[in-house]
N, C-alpha and C. Protein backbone atom coordinates (compact mmCIF):
# COMPACT_ATOMS: atom_id res chain seq x y z
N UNK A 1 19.51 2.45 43.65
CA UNK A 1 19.85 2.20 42.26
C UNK A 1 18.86 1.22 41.63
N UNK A 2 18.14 0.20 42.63
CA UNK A 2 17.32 -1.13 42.32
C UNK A 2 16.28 -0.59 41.40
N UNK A 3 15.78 0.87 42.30
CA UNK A 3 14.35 1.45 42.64
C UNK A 3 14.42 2.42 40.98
N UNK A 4 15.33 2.93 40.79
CA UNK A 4 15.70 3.93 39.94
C UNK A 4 15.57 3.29 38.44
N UNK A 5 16.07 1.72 38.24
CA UNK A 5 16.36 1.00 37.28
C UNK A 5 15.21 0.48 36.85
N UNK A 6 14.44 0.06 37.85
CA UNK A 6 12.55 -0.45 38.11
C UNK A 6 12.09 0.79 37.56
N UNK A 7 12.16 1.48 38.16
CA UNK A 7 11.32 3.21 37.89
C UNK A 7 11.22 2.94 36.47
N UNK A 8 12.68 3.05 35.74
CA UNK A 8 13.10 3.81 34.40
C UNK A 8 12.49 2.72 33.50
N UNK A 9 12.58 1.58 33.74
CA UNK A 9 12.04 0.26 33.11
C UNK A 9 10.12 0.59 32.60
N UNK A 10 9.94 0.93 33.48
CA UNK A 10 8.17 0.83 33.72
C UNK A 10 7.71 2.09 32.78
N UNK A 11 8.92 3.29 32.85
CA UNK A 11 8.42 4.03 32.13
C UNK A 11 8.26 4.25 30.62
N UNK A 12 6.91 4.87 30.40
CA UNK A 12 6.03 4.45 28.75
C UNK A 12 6.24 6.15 28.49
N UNK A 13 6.88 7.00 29.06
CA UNK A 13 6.29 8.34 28.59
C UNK A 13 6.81 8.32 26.81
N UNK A 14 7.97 7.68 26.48
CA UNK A 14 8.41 8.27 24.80
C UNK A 14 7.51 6.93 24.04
N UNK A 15 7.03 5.68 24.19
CA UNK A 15 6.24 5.16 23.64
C UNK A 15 5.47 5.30 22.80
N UNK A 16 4.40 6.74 22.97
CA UNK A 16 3.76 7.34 22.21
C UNK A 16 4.98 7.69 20.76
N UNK A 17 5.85 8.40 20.98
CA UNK A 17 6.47 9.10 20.45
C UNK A 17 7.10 8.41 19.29
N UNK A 18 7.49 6.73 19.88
CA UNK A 18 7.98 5.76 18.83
C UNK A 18 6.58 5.55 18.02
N UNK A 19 5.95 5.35 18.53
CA UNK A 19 4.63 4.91 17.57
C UNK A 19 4.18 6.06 16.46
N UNK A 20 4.35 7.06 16.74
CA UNK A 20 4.23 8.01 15.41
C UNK A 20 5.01 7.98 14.68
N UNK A 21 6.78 7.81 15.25
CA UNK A 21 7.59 7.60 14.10
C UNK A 21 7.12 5.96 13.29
N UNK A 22 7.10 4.84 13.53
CA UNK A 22 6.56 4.45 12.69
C UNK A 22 5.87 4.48 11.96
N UNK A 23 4.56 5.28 12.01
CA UNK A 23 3.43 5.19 11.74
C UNK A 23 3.83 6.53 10.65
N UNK A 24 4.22 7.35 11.04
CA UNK A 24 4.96 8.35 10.08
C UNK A 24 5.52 7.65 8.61
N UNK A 25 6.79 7.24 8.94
CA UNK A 25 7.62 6.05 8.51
C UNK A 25 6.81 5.52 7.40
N UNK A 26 5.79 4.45 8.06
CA UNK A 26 4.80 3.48 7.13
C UNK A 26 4.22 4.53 6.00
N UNK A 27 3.53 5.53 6.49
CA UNK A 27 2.82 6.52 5.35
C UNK A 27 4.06 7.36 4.56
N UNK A 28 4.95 7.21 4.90
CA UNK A 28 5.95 8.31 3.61
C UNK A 28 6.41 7.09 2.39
N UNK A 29 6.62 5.79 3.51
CA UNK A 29 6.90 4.27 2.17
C UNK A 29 5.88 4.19 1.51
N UNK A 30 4.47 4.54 1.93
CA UNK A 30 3.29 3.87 1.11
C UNK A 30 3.01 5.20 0.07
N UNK A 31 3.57 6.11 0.47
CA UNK A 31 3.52 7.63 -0.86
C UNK A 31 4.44 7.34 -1.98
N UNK A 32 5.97 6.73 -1.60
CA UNK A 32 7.14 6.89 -2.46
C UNK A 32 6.40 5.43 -3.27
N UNK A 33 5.81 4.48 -2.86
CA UNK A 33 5.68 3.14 -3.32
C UNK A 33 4.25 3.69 -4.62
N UNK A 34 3.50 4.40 -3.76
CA UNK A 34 2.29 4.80 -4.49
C UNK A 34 2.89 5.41 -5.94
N UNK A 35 3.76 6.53 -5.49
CA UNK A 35 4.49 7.66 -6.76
C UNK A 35 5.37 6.27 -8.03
N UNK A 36 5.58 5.39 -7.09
CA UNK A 36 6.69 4.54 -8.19
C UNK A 36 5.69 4.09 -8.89
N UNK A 37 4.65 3.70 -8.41
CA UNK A 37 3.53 2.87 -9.15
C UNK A 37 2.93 4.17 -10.61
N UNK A 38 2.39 4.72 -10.03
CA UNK A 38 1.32 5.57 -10.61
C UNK A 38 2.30 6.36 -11.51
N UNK A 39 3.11 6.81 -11.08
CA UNK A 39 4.13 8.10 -12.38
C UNK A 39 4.12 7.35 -13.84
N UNK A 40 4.91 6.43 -13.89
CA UNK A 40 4.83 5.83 -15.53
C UNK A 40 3.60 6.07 -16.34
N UNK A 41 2.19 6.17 -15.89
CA UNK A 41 1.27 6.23 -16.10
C UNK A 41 0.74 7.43 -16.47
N UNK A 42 1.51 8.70 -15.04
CA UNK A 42 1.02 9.83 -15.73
C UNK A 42 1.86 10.26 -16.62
N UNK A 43 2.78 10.10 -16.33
CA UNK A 43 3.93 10.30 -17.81
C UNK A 43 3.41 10.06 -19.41
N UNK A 44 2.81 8.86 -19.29
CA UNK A 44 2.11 8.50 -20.56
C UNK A 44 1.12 9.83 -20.92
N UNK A 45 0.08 9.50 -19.76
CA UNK A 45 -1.21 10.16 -20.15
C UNK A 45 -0.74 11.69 -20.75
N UNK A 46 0.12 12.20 -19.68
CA UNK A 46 0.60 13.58 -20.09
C UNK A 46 0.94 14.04 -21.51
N UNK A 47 1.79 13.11 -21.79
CA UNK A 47 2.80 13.10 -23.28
C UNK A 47 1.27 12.95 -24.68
N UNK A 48 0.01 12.12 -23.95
CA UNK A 48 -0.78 11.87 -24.69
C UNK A 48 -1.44 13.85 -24.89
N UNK A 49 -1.62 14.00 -23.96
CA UNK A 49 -2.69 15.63 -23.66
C UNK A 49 -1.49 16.44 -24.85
N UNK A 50 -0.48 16.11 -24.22
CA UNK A 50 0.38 16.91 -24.96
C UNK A 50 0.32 17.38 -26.28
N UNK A 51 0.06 15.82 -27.09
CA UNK A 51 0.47 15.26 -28.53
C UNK A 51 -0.80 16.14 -29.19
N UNK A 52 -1.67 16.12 -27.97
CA UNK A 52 -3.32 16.33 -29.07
C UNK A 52 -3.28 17.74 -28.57
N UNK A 53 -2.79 18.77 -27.69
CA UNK A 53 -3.13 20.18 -27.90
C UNK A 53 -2.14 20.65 -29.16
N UNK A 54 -0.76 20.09 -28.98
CA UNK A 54 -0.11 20.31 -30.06
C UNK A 54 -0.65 20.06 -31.09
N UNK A 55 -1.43 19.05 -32.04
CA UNK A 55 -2.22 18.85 -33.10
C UNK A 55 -3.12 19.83 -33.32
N UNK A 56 -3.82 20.19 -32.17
CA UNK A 56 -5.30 21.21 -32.24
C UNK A 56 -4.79 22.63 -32.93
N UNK A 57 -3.51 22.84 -31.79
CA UNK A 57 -2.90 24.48 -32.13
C UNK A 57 -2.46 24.05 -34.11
N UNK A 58 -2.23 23.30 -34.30
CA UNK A 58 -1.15 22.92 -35.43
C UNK A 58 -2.08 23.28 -36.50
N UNK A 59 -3.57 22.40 -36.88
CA UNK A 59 -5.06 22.00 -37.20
C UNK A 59 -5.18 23.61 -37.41
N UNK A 60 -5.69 24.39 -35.70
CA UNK A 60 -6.61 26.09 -36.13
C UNK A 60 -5.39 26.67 -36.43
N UNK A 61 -4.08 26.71 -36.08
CA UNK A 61 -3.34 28.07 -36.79
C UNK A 61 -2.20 27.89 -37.16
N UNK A 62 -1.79 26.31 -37.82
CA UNK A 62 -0.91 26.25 -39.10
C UNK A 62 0.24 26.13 -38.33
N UNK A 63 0.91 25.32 -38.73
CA UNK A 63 2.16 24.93 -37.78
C UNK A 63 3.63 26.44 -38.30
């Protein structure tokens, strides 16, 4: 039972396996953190593209 408990102790085989889930983990927080940052922004810019094709169409062929 000593030998079995030693054995199971020493063993690294799922180690790897935790380290990707973190590492996984870290890169999906640093996407959702990235998206919170950056969206307000494209939201703007968008609404801007928007405002001015709508003007252009409005301008060549009369609202």
């Amino acid at each position: 039972m000593k030998q079995e408990l030693s054995s199971f102790l020493r063993d690294t085989d799922g180690a790897v396996t935790v380290d990707w889930v973190v590492l996984a983990g870290a890169v999906v927080a640093l996407a959702i953190g990235t998206v919170a940052i950056v969206e307000p922004a494209l939201d703007e810019s968008g609404q801007v593209v928007s405002d001015r094709i709508e003007n252009t169409v409005d301008t060549m062929f009369g609202s």
